[in-house]
C-alpha atoms as a PDB file:
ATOM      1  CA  UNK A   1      75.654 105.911  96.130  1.00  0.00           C
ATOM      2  CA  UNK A   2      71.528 104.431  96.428  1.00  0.00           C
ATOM      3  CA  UNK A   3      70.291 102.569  93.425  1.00  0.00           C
ATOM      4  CA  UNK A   4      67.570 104.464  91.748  1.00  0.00           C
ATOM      5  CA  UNK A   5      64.357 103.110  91.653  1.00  0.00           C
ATOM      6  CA  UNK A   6      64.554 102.064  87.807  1.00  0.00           C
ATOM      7  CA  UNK A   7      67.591  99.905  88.820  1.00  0.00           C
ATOM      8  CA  UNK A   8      66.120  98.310  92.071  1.00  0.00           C
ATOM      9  CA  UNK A   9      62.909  97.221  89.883  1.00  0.00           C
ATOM     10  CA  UNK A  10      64.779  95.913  87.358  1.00  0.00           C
ATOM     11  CA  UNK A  11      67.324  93.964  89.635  1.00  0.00           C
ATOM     12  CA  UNK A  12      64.459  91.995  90.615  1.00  0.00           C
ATOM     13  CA  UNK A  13      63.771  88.283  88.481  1.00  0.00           C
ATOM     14  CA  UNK A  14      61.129  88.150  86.489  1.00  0.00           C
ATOM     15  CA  UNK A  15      58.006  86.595  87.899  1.00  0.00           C
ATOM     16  CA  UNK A  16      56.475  83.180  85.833  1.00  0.00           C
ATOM     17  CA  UNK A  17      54.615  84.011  82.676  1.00  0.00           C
ATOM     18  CA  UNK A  18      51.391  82.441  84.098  1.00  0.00           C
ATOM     19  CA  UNK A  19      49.335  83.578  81.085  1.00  0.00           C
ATOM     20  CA  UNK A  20      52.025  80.900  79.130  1.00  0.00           C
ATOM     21  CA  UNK A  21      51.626  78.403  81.992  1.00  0.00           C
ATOM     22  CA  UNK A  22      47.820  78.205  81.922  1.00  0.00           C
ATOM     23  CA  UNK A  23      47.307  77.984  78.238  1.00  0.00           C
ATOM     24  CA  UNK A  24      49.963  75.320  78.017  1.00  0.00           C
ATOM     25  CA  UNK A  25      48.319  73.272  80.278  1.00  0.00           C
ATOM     26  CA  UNK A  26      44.687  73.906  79.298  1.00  0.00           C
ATOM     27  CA  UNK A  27      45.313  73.138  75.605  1.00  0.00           C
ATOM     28  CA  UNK A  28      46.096  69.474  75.660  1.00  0.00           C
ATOM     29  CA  UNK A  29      42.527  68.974  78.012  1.00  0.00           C
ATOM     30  CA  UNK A  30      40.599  70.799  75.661  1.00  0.00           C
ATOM     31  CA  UNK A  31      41.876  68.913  72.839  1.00  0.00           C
ATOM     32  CA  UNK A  32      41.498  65.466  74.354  1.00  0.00           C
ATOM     33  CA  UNK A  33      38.308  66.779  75.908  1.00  0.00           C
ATOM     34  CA  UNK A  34      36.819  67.248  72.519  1.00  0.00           C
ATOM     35  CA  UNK A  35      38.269  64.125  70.971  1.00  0.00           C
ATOM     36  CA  UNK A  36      36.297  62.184  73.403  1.00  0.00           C
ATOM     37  CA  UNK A  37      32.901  64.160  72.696  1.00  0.00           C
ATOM     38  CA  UNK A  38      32.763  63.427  69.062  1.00  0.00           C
ATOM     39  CA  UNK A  39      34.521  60.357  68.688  1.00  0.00           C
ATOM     40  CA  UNK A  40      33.297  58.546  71.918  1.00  0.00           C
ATOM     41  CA  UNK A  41      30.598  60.410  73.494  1.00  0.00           C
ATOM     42  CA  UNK A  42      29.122  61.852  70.349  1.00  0.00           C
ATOM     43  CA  UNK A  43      27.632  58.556  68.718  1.00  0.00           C
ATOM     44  CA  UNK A  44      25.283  58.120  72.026  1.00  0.00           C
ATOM     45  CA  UNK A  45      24.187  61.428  72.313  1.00  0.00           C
ATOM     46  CA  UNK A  46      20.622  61.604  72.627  1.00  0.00           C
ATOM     47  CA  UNK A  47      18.135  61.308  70.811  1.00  0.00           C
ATOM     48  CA  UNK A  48      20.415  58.890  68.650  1.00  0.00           C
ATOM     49  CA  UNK A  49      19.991  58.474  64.721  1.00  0.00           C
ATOM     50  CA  UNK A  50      17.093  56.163  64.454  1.00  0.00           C
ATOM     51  CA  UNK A  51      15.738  58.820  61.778  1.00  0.00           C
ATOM     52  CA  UNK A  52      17.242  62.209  59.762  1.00  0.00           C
ATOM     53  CA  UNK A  53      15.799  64.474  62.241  1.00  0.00           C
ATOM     54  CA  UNK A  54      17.643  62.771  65.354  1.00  0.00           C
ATOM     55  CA  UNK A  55      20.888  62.309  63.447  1.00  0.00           C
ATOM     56  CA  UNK A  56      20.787  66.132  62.812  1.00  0.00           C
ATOM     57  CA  UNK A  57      20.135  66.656  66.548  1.00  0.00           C
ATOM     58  CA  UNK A  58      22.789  64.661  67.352  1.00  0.00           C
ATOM     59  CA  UNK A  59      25.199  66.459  65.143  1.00  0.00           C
ATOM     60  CA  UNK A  60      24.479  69.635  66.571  1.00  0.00           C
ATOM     61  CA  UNK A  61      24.846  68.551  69.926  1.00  0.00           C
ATOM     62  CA  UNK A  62      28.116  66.840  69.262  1.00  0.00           C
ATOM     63  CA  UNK A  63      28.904  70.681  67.392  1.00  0.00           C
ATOM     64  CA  UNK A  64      27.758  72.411  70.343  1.00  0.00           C
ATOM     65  CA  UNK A  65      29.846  70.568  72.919  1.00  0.00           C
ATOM     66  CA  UNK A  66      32.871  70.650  71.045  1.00  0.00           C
ATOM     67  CA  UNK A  67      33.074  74.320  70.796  1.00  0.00           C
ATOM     68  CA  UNK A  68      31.628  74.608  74.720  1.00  0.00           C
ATOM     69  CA  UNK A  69      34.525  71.862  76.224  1.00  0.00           C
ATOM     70  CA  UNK A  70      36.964  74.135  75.594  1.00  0.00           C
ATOM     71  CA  UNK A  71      35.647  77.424  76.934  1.00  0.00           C
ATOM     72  CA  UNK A  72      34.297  74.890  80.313  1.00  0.00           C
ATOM     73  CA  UNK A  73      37.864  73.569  80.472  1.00  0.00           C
ATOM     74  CA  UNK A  74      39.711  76.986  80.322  1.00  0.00           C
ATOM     75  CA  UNK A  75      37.650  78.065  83.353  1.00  0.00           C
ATOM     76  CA  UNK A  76      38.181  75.043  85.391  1.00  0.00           C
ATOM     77  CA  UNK A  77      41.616  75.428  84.919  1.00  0.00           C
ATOM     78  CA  UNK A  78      41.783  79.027  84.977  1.00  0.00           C
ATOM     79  CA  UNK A  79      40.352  78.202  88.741  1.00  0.00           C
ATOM     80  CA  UNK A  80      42.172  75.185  89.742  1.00  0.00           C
ATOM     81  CA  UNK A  81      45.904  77.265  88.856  1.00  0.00           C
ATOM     82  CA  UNK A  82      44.666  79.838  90.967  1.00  0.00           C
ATOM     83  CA  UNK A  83      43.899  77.897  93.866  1.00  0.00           C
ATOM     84  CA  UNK A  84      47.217  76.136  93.503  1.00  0.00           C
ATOM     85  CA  UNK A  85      49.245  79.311  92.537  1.00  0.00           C
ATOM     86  CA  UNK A  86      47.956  82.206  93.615  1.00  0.00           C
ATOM     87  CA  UNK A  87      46.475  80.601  97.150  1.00  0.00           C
ATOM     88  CA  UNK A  88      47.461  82.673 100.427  1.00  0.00           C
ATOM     89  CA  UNK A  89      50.007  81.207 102.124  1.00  0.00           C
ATOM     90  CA  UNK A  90      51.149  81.762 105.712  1.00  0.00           C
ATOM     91  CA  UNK A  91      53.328  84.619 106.365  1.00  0.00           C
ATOM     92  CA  UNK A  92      51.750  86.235 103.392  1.00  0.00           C
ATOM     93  CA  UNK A  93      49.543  89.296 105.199  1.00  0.00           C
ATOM     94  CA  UNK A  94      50.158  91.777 102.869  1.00  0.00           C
ATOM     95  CA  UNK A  95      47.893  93.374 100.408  1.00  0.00           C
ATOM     96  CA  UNK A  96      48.556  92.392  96.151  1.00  0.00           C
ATOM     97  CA  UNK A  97      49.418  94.529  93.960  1.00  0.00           C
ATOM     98  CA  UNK A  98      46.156  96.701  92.638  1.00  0.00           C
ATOM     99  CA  UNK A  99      44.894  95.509  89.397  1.00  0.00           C
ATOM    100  CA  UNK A 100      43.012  98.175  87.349  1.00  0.00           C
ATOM    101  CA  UNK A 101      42.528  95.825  83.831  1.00  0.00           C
ATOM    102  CA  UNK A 102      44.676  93.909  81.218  1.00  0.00           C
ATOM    103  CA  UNK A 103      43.451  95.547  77.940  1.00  0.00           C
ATOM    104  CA  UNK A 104      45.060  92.302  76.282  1.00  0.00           C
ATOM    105  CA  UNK A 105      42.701  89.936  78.136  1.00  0.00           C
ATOM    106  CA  UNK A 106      40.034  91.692  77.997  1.00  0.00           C
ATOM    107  CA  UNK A 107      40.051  92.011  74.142  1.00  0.00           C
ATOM    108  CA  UNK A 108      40.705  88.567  73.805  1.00  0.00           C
ATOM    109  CA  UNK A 109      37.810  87.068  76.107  1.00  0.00           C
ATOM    110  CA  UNK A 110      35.262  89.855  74.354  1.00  0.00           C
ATOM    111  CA  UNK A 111      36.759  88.537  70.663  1.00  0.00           C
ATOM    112  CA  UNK A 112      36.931  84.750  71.717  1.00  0.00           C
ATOM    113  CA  UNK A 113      33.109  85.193  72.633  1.00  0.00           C
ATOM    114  CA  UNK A 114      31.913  87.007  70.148  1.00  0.00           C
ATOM    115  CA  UNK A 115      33.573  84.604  67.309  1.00  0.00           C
ATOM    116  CA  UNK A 116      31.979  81.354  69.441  1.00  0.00           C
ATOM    117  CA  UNK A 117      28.215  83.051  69.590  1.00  0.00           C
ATOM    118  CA  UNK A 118      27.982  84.487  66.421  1.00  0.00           C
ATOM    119  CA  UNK A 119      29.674  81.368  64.677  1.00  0.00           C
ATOM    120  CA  UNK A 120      26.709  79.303  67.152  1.00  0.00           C
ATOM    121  CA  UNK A 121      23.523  81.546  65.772  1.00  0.00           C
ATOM    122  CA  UNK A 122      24.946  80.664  61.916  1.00  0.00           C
ATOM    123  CA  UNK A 123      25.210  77.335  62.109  1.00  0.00           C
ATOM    124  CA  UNK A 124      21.674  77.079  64.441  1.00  0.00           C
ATOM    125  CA  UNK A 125      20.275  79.063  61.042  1.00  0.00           C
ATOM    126  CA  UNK A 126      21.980  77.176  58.529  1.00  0.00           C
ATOM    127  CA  UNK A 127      20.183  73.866  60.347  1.00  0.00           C
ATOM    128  CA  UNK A 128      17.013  75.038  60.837  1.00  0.00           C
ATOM    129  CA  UNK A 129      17.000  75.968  57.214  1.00  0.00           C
ATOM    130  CA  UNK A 130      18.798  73.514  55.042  1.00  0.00           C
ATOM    131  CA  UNK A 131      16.933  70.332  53.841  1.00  0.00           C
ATOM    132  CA  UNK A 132      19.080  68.121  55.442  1.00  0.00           C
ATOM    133  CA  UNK A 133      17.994  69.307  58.836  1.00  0.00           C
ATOM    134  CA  UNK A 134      14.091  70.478  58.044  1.00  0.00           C
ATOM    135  CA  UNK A 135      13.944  71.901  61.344  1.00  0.00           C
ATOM    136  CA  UNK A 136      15.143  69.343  63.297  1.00  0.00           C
ATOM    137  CA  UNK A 137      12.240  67.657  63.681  1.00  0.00           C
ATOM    138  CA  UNK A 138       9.622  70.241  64.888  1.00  0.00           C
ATOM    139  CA  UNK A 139       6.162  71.232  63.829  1.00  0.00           C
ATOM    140  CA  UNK A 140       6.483  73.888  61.253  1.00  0.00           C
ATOM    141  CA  UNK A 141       2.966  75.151  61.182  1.00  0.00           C
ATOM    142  CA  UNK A 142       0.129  73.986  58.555  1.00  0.00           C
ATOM    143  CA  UNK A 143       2.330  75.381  55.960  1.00  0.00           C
ATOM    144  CA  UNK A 144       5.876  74.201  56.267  1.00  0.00           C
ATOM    145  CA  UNK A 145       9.103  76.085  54.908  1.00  0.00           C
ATOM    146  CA  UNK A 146      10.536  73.413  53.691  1.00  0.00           C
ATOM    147  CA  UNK A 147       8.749  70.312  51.953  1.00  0.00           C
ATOM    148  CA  UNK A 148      10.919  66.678  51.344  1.00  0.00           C
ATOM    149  CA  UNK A 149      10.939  65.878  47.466  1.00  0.00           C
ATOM    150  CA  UNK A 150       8.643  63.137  46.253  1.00  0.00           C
ATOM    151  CA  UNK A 151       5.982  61.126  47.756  1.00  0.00           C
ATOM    152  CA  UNK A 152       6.004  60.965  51.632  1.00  0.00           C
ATOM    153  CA  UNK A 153       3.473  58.557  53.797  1.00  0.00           C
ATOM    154  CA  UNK A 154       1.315  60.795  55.428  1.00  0.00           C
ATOM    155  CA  UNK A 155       0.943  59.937  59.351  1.00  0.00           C
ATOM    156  CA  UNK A 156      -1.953  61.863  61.233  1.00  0.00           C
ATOM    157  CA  UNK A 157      -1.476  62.455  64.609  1.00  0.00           C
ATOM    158  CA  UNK A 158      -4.704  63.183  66.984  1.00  0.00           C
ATOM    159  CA  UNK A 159      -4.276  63.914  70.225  1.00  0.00           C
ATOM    160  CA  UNK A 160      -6.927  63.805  73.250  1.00  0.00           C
ATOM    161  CA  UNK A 161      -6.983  63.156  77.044  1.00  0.00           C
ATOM    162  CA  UNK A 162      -5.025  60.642  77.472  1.00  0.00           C
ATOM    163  CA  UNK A 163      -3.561  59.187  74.417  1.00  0.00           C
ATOM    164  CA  UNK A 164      -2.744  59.169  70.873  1.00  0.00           C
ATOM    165  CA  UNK A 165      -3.983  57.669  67.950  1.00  0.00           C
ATOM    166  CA  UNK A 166      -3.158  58.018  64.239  1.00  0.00           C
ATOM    167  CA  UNK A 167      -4.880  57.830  61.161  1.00  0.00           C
ATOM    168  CA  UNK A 168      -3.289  56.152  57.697  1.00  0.00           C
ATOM    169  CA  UNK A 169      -5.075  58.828  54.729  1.00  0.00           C
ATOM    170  CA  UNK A 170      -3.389  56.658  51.994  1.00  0.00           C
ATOM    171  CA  UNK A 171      -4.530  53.273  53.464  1.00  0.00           C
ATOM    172  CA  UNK A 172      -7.800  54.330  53.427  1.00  0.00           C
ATOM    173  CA  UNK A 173      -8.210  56.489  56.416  1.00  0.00           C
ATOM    174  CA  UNK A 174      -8.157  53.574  59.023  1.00  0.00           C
ATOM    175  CA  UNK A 175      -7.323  54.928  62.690  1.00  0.00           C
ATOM    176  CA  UNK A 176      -5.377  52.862  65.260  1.00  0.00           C
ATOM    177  CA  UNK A 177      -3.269  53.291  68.341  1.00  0.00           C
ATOM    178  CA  UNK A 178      -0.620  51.222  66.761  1.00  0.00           C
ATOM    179  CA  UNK A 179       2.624  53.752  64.829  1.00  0.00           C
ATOM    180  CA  UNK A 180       3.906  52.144  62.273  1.00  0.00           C
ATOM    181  CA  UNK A 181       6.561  53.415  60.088  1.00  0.00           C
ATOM    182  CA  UNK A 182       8.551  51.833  56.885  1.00  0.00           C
ATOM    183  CA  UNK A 183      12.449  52.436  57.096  1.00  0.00           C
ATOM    184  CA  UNK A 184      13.974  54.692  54.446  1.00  0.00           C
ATOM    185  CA  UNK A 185      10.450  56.452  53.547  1.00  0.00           C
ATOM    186  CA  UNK A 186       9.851  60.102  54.093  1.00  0.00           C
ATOM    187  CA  UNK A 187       6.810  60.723  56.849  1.00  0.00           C
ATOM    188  CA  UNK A 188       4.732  63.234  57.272  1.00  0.00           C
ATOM    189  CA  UNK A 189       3.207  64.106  60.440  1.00  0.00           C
ATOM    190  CA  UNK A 190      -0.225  65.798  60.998  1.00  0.00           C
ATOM    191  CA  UNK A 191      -0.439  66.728  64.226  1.00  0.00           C
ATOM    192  CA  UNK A 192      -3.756  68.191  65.951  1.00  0.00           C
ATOM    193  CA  UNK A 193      -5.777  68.127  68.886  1.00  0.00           C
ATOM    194  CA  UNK A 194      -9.105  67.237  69.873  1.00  0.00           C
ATOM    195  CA  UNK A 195      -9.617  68.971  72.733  1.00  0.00           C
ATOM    196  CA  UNK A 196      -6.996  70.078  74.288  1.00  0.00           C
ATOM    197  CA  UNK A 197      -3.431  71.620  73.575  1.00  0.00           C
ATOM    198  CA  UNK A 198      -0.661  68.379  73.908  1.00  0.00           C
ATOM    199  CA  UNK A 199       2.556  67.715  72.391  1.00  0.00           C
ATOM    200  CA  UNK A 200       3.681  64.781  69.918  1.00  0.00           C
ATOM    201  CA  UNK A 201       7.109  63.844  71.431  1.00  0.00           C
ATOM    202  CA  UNK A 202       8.591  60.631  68.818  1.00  0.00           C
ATOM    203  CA  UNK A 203      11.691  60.638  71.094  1.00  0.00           C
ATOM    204  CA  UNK A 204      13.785  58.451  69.649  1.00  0.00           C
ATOM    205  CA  UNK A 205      12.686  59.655  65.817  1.00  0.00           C
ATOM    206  CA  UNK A 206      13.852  63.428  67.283  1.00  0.00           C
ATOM    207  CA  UNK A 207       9.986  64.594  66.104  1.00  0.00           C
ATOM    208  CA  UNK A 208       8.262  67.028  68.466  1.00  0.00           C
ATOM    209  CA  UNK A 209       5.478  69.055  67.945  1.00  0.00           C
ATOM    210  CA  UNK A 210       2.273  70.869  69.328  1.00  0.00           C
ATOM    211  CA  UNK A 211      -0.804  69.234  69.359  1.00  0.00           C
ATOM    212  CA  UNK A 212      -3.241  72.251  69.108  1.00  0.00           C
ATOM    213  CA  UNK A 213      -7.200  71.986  68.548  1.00  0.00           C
ATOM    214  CA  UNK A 214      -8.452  73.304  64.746  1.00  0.00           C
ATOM    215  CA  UNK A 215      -4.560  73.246  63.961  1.00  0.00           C
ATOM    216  CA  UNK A 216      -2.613  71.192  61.251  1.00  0.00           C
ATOM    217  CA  UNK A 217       1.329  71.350  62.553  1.00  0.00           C
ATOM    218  CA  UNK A 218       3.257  69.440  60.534  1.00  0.00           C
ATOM    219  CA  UNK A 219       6.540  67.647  61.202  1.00  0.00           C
ATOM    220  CA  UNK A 220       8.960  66.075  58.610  1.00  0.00           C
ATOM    221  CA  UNK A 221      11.459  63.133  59.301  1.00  0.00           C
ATOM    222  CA  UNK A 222      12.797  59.843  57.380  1.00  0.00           C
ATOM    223  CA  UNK A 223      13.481  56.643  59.483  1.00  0.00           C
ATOM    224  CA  UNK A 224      17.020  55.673  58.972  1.00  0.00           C
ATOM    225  CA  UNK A 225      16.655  52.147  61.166  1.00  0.00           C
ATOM    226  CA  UNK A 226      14.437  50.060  62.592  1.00  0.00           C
ATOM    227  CA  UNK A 227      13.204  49.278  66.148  1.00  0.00           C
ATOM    228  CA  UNK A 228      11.148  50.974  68.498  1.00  0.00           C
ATOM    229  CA  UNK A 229       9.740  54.777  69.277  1.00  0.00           C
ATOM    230  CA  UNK A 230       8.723  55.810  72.702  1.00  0.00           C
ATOM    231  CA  UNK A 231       6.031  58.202  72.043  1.00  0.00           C
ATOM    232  CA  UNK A 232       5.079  60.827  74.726  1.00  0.00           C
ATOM    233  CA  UNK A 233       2.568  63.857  75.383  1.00  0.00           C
ATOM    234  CA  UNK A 234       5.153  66.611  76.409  1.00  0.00           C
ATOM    235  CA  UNK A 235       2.563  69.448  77.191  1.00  0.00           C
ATOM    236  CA  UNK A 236       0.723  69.594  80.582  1.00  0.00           C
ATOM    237  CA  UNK A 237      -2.158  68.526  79.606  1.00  0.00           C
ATOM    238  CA  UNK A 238      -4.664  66.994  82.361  1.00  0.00           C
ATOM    239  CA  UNK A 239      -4.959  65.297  85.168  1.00  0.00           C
ATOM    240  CA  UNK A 240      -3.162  61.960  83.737  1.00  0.00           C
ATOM    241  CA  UNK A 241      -0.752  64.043  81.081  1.00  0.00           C
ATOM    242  CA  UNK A 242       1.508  61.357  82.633  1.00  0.00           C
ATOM    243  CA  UNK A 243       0.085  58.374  81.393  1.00  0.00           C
ATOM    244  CA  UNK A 244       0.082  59.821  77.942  1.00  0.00           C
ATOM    245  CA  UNK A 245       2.436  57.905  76.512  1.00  0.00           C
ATOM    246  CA  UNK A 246       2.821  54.742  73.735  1.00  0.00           C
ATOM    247  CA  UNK A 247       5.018  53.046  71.795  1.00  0.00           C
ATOM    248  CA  UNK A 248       5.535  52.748  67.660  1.00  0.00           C
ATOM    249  CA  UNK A 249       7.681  50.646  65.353  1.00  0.00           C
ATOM    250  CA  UNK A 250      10.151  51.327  62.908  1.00  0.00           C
ATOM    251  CA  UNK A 251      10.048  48.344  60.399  1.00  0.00           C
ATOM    252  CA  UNK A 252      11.030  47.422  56.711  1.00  0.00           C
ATOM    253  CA  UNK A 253       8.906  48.340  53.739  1.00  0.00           C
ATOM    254  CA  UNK A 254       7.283  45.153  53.100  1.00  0.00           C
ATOM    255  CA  UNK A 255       6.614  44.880  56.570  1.00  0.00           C
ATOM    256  CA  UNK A 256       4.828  48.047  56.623  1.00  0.00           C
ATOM    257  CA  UNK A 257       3.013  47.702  53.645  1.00  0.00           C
ATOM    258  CA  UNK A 258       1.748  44.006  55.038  1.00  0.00           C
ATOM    259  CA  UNK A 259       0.597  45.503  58.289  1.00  0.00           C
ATOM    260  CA  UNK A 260      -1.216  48.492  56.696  1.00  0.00           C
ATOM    261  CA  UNK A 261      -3.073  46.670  53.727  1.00  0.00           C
ATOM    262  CA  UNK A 262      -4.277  43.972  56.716  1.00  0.00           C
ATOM    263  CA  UNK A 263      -5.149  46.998  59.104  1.00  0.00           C
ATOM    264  CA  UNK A 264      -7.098  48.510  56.552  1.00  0.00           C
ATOM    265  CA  UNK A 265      -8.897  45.704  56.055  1.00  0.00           C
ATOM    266  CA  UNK A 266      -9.376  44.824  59.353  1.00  0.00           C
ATOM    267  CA  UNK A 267     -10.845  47.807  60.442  1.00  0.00           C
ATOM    268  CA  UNK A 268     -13.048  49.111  57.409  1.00  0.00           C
ATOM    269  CA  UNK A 269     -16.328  48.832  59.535  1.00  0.00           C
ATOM    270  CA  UNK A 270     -14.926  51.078  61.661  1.00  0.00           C
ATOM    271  CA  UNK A 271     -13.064  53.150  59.451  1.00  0.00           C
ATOM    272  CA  UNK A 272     -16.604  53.882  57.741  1.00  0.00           C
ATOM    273  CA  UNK A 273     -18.263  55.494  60.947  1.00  0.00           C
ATOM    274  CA  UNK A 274     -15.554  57.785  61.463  1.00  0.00           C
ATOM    275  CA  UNK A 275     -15.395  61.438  59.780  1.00  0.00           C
ATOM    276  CA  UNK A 276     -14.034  61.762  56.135  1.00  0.00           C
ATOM    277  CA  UNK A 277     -10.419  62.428  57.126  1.00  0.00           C
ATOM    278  CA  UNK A 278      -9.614  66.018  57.246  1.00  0.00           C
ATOM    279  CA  UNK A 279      -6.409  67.649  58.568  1.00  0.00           C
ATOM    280  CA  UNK A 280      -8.239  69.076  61.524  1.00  0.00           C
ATOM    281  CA  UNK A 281     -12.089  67.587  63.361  1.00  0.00           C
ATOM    282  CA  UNK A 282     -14.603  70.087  64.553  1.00  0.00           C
ATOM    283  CA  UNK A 283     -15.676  69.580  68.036  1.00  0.00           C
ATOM    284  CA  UNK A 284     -18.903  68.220  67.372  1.00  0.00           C
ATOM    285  CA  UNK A 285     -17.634  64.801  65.342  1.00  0.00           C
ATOM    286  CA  UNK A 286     -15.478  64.110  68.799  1.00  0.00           C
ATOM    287  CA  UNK A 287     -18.357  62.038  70.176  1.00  0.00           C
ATOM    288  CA  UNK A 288     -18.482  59.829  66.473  1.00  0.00           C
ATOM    289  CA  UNK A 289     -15.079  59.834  66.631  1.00  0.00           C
ATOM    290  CA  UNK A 290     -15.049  58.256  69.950  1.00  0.00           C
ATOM    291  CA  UNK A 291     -18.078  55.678  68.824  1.00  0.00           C
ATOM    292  CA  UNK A 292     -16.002  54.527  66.606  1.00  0.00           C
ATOM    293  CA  UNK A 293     -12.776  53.936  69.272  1.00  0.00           C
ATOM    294  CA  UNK A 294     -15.329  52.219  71.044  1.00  0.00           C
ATOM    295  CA  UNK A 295     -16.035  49.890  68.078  1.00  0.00           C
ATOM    296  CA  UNK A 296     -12.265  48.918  67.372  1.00  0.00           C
ATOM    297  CA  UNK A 297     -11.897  47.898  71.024  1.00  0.00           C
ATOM    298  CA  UNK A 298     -10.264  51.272  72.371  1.00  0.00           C
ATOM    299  CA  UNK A 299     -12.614  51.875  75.693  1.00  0.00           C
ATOM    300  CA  UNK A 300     -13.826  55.325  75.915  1.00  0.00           C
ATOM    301  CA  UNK A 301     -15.777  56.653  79.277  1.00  0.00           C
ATOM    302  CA  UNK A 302     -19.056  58.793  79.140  1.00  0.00           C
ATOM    303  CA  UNK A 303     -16.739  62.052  78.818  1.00  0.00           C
ATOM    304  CA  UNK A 304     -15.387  60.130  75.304  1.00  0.00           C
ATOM    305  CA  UNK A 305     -12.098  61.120  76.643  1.00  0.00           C
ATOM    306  CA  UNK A 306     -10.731  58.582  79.222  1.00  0.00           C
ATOM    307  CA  UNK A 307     -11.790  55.245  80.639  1.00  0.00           C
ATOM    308  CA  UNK A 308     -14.370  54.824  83.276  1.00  0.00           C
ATOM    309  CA  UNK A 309     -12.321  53.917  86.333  1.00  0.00           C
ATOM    310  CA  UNK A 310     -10.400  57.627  85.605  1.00  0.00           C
ATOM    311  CA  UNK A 311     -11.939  60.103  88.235  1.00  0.00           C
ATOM    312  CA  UNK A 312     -14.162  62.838  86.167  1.00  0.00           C
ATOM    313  CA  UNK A 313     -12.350  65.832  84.660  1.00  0.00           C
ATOM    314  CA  UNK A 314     -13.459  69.202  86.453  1.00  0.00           C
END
């Protein structure tokens, strides 16, 4: 008597459980995979923890990868089993089996996701809010949502084609191209433009913000170690927007505070022509400004913008 189709199909062996055979073999990469991001890779992630606002980049970088290497390692070996497993292999001409959905997979992929974004757009909020974080660095407008407690040293940052220069309000106003900063002290940036829009990019301090004409955008950070800061205009911002770029200096309090007090002194004649400081400059004390750069040795061309061997500016 013929077998009935019930008893053919279940004569037949049961196939591997490949869902089993993939997760068993992408677990133990994902694991080691984020063992090495945030105990080997993590602590030279960029842009390091020279200050509070890089170290709380850095974290959330380090947080970011670790929940992304195991979602990057699940497809590559989601796609290196099937190339090994399910490959076509000679002989084989026939047609699979149709597939119309696995309600199982699907609801775990849609659930897996879901739990990985939404637990990404808390922790992104909690960051950008908390005091430990202040933003991460980033200009927060003229009025800030979040203010460091006690004193901080006040660092104004003025922008114009091509470089940067910052004035010291609580060492009498002085203005240099020389950043300075005292280890373990609270800054606050004042960043504007004079003509215009660039972008204040501290990189290794993890401070970047707009440089915008008649704007005060302020930026809050604490040095956590000295050494130096590669300053750079990240805005498109002229013809030599490349050459934008200078260096600072991290150093210890009494460091700082022996640099400043001599700056200040050093440069009172000069600090005297320039404009009472304000957080932003009209247009019309740019040229007085500029007499004054031209005073403290910083060459300015007839434009008061850039030197004289720089082609003119359309």
């Amino acid at each position: 008597m013929a077998a009935s189709a019930d008893e053919v199909h279940a004569a037949e062996p049961a196939g591997p459980n490949h869902g089993l055979r993939i997760f068993l073999i992408w677990l133990p990469i994902a694991l080691a995979a984020d063992l090495v991001i945030w105990f080997v890779w993590g602590p030279h992630l960029p842009p390091g923890n020279m200050s509070t606002s890089a170290a709380s980049q850095q974290f959330d970088i380090k947080v970011m990868s670790v929940m992304a290497a195991p979602v990057m390692a699940f497809v590559l070996v989601f796609i290196g089993y099937s190339i090994s497993v399910f490959r076509h292999r000679d002989g084989e001409d026939e047609d699979g089996p149709p597939i119309y959905g696995n309600v199982k997979i699907q609801a775990t992929w849609i659930t897996v996701s879901s739990v990985i974004v939404l637990c990404l757009a808390a922790f992104g909020t909690y960051e950008l809010v908390t005091p430990s974080a202040a933003g991460a660095g980033a200009g927060e407008g003229p009025s800030p949502i979040w203010k460091p407690n006690g004193t901080t040293l006040q660092v104004q940052v003025i922008a114009q084609q091509w470089r940067f220069t910052y004035r010291y309000p609580q060492f009498g106003g002085f203005e240099t191209t020389a950043l300075v900063l005292p280890v373990g002290e609270p800054v606050q940036f004042n960043v504007t433009s004079l003509d215009v829009i660039h972008s204040f990019w501290a990189y290794q301090l993890g401070v970047k913000a707009d440089a915008n004409p008649g704007v005060n955008n302020i930026a809050y950070t604490t040095p956590l170690h000295t050494g130096s800061i590669t300053v750079r205009c990240a805005e498109l911002c002229g013809l030599w927007h490349g050459a934008m770029f200078n260096y600072g200096q991290v150093v210890s309090l009494s460091a700082f505070k022996a640099w400043a007090t001599h700056t200040e002194a050093l440069l009172a004649s000069v600090t005297a022509m320039l404009p009472p400081y304000a957080t932003t400059y009209d247009p019309t004390v740019v040229p007085q400004i500029n007499k004054a750069m031209v005073a403290a040795g910083i060459t300015g061309a007839a434009g008061l913008y850039y030197p004289p061997n720089d082609p003119v500016q359309p």
